[in-house]
C-alpha atoms as a PDB file:
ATOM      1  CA  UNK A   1     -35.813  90.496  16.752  1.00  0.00           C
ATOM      2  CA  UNK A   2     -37.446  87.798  18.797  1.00  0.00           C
ATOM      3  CA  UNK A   3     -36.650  84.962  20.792  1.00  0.00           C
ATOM      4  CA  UNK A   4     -37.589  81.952  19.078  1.00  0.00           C
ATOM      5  CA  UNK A   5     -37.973  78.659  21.659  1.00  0.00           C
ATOM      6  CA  UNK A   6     -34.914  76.825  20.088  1.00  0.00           C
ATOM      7  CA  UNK A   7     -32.815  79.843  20.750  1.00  0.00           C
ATOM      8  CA  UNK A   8     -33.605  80.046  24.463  1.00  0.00           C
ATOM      9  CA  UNK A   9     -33.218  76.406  24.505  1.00  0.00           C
ATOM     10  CA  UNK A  10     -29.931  77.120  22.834  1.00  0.00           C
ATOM     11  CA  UNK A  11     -28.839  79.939  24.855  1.00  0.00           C
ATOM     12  CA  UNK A  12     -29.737  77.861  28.048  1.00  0.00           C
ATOM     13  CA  UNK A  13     -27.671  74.614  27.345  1.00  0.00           C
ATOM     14  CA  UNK A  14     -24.603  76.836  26.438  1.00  0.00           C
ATOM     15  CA  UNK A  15     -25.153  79.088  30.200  1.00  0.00           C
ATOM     16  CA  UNK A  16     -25.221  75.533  31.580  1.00  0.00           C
ATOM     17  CA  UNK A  17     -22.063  74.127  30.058  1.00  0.00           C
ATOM     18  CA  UNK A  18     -20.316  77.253  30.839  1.00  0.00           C
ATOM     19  CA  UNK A  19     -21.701  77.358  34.325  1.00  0.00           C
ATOM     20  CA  UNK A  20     -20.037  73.558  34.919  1.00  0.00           C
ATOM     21  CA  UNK A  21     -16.857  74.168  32.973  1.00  0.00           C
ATOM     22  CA  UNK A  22     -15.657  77.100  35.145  1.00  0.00           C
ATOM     23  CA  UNK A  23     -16.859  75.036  38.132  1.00  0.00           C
ATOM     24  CA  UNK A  24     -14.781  72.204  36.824  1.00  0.00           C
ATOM     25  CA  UNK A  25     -11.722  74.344  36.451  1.00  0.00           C
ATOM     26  CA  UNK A  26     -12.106  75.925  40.016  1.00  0.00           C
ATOM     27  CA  UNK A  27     -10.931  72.660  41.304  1.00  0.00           C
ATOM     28  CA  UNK A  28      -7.260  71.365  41.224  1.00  0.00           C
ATOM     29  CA  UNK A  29      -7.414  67.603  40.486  1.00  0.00           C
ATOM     30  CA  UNK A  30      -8.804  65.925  37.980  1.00  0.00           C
ATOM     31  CA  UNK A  31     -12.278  64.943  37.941  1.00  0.00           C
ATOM     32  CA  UNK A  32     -11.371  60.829  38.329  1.00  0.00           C
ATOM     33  CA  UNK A  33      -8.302  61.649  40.172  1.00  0.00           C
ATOM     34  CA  UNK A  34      -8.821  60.354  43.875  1.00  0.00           C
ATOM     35  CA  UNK A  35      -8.121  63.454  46.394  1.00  0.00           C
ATOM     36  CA  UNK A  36      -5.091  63.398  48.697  1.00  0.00           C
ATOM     37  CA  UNK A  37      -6.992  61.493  51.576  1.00  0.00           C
ATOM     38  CA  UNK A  38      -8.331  58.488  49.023  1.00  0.00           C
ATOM     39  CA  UNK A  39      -5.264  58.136  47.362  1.00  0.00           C
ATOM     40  CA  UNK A  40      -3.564  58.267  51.004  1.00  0.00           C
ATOM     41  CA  UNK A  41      -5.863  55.122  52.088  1.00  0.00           C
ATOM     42  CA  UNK A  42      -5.389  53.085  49.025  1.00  0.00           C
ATOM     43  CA  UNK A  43      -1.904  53.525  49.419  1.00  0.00           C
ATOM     44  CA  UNK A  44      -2.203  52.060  52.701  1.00  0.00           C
ATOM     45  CA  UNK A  45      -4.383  49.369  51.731  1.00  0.00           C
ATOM     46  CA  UNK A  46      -1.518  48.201  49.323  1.00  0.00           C
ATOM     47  CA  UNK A  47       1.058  48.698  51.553  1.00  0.00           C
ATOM     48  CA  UNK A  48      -0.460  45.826  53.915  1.00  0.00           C
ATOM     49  CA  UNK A  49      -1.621  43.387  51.414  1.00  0.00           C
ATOM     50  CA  UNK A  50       1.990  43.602  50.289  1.00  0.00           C
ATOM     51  CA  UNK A  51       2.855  42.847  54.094  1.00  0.00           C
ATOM     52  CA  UNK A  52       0.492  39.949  54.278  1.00  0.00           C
ATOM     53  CA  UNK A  53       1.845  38.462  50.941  1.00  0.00           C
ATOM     54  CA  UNK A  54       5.218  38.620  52.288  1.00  0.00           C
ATOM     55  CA  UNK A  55       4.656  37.749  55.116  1.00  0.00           C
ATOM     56  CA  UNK A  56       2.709  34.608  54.520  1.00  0.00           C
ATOM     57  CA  UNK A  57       2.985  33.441  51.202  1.00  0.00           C
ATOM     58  CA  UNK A  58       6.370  33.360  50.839  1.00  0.00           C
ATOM     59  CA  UNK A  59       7.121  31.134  53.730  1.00  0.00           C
ATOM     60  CA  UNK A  60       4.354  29.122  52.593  1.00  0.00           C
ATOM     61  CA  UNK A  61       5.804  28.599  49.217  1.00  0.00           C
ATOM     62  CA  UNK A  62       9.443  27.803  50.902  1.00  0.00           C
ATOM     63  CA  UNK A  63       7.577  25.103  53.075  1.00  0.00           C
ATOM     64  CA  UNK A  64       6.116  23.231  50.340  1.00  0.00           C
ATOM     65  CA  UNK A  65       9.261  21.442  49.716  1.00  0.00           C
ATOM     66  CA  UNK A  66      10.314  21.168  53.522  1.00  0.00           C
ATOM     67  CA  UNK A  67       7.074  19.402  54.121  1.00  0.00           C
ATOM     68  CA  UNK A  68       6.543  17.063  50.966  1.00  0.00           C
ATOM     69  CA  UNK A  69       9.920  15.643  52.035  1.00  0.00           C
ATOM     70  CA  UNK A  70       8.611  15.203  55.424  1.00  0.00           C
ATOM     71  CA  UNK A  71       5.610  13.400  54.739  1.00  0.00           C
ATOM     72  CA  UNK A  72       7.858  11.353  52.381  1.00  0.00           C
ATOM     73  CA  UNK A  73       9.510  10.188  55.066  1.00  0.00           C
ATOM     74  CA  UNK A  74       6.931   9.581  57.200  1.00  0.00           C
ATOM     75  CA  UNK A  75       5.435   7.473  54.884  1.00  0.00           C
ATOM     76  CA  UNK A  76       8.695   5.431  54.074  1.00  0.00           C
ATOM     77  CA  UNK A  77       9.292   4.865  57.218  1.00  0.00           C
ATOM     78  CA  UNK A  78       5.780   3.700  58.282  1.00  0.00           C
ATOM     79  CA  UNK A  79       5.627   1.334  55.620  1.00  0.00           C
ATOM     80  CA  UNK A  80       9.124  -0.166  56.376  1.00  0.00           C
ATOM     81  CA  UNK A  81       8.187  -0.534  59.571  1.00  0.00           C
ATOM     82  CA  UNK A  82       5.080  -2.352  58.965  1.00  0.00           C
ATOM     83  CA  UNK A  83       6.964  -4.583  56.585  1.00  0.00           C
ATOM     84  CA  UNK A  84       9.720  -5.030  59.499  1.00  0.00           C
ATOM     85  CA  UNK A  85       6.785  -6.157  62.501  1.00  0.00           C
ATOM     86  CA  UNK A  86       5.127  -8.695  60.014  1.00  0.00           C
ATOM     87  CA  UNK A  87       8.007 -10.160  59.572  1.00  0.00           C
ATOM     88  CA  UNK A  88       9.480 -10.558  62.840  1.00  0.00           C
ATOM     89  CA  UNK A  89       5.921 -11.782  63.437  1.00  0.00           C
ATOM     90  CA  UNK A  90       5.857 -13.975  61.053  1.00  0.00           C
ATOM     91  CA  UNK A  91       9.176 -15.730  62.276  1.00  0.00           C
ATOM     92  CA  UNK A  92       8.248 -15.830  65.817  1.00  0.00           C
ATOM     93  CA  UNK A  93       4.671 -17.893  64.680  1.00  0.00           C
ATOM     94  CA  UNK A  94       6.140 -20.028  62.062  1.00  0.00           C
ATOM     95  CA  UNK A  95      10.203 -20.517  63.569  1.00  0.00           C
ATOM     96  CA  UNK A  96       8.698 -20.870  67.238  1.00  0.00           C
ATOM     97  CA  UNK A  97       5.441 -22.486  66.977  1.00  0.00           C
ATOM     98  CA  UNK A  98       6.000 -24.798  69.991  1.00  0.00           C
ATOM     99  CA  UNK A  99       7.398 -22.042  72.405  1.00  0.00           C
ATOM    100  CA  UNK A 100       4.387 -19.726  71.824  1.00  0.00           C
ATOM    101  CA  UNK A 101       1.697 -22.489  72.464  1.00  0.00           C
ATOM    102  CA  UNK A 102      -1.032 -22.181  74.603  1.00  0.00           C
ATOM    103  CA  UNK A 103      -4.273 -19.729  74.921  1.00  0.00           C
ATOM    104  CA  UNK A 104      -2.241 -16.587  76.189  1.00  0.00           C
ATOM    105  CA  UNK A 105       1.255 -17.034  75.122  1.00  0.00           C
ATOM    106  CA  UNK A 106      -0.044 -17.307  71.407  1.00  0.00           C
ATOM    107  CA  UNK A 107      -0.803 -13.368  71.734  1.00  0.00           C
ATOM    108  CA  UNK A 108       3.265 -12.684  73.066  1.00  0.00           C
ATOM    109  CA  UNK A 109       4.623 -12.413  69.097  1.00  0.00           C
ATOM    110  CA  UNK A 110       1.832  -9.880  68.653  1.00  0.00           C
ATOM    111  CA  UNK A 111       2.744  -7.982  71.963  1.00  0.00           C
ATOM    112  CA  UNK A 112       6.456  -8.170  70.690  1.00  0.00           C
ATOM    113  CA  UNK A 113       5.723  -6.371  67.282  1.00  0.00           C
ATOM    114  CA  UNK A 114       3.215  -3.612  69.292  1.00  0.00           C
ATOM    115  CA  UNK A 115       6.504  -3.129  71.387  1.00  0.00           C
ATOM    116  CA  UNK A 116       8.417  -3.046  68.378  1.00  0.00           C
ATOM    117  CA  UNK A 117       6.433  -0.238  66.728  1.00  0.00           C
ATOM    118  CA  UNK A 118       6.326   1.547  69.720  1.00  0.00           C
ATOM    119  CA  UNK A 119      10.096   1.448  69.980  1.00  0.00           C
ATOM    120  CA  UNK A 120      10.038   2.945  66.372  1.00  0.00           C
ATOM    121  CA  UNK A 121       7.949   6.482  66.965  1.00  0.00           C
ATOM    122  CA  UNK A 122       9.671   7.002  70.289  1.00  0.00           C
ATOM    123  CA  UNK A 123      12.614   6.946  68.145  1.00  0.00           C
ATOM    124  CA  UNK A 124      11.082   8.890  65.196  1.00  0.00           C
ATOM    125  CA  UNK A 125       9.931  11.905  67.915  1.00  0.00           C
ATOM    126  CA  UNK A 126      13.176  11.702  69.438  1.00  0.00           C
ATOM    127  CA  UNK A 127      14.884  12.372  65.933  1.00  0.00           C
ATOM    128  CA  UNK A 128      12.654  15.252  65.435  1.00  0.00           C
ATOM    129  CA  UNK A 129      14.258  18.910  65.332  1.00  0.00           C
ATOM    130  CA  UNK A 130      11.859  22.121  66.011  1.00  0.00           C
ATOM    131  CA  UNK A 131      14.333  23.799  62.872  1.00  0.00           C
ATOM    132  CA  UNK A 132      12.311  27.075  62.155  1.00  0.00           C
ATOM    133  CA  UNK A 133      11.489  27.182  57.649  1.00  0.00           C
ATOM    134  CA  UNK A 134      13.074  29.891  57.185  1.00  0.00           C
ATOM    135  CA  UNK A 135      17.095  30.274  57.616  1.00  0.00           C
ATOM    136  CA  UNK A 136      17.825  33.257  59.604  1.00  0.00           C
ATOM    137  CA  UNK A 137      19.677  36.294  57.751  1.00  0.00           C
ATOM    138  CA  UNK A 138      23.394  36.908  58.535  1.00  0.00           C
ATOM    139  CA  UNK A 139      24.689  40.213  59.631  1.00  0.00           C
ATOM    140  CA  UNK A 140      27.709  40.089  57.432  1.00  0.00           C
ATOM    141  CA  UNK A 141      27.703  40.206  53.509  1.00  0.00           C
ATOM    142  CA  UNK A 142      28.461  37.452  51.396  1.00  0.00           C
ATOM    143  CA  UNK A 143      31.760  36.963  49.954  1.00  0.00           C
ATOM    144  CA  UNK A 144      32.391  35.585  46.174  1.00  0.00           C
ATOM    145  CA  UNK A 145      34.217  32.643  46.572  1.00  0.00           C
ATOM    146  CA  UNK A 146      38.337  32.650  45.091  1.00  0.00           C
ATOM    147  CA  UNK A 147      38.597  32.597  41.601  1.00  0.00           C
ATOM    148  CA  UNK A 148      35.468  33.487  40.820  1.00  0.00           C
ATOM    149  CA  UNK A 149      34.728  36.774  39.085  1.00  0.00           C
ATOM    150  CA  UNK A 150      31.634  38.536  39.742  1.00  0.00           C
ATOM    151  CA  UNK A 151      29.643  40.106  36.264  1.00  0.00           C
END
């Protein structure tokens, strides 16, 4: 009996596939299994962008509120305050016309409503608390309130 080519092609591709299946099954993990030390660093990896997300996003997200209500404010209050100089200007030009006559004294209502809104922020930075965002964590547990069951 002879060799033919096909069966020594034949004969080869099955040596090979034995060759790498008993190589395969000398190792212990899987072949797309990540070994101890990869799986060990992604691990890691998670571990601080869960950090970072924590740390970060959620105040972020808590201080959306805190500062939409503050720049509410802060826009109430400037345009009140405009309203309020123009009209104490206003009434100083048109109620004392004859007092505030001449080439300097017709600036003094103006200098009287600068004052005025000056007045204002020193009073709006006074008013201003350095409260951190987030409330600080008690210590003790909470207690349900009387009368109320917990489920």
């Amino acid at each position: 009996m002879g060799n033919r080519p096909s069966d020594v092609v034949h004969m080869r591709a099955v040596a090979a596939k034995d060759r790498s299946s008993s190589a395969s099954s000398t190792s212990s993990a899987p072949k797309g299994a990540p070994g101890p030390v990869a799986g060990s660093v992604q691990e890691s990896i998670q571990i601080v962008k869960d950090y970072v997300r924590q740390e970060t996003l959620g105040p972020l997200r808590g201080a959306g509120r805190w500062i939409g209500f503050g720049l509410g404010g802060a826009v109430s209050i400037a345009i009140g305050t405009a309203f309020l100089v123009l009209g104490v200007l206003r009434m100083f030009q048109t109620e004392m016309a004859d007092t505030f006559s001449g080439r300097w004294m017709a600036l003094l209502p103006y200098a009287i409503g600068l004052v005025f809104c000056l007045l204002v922020i020193a009073l709006s930075f006074a008013r201003i608390s350095q409260q951190p965002l987030a409330k600080p964590e008690s210590d003790t547990p909470s207690t349900p309130r009387a009368g109320r069951k917990d489920r």
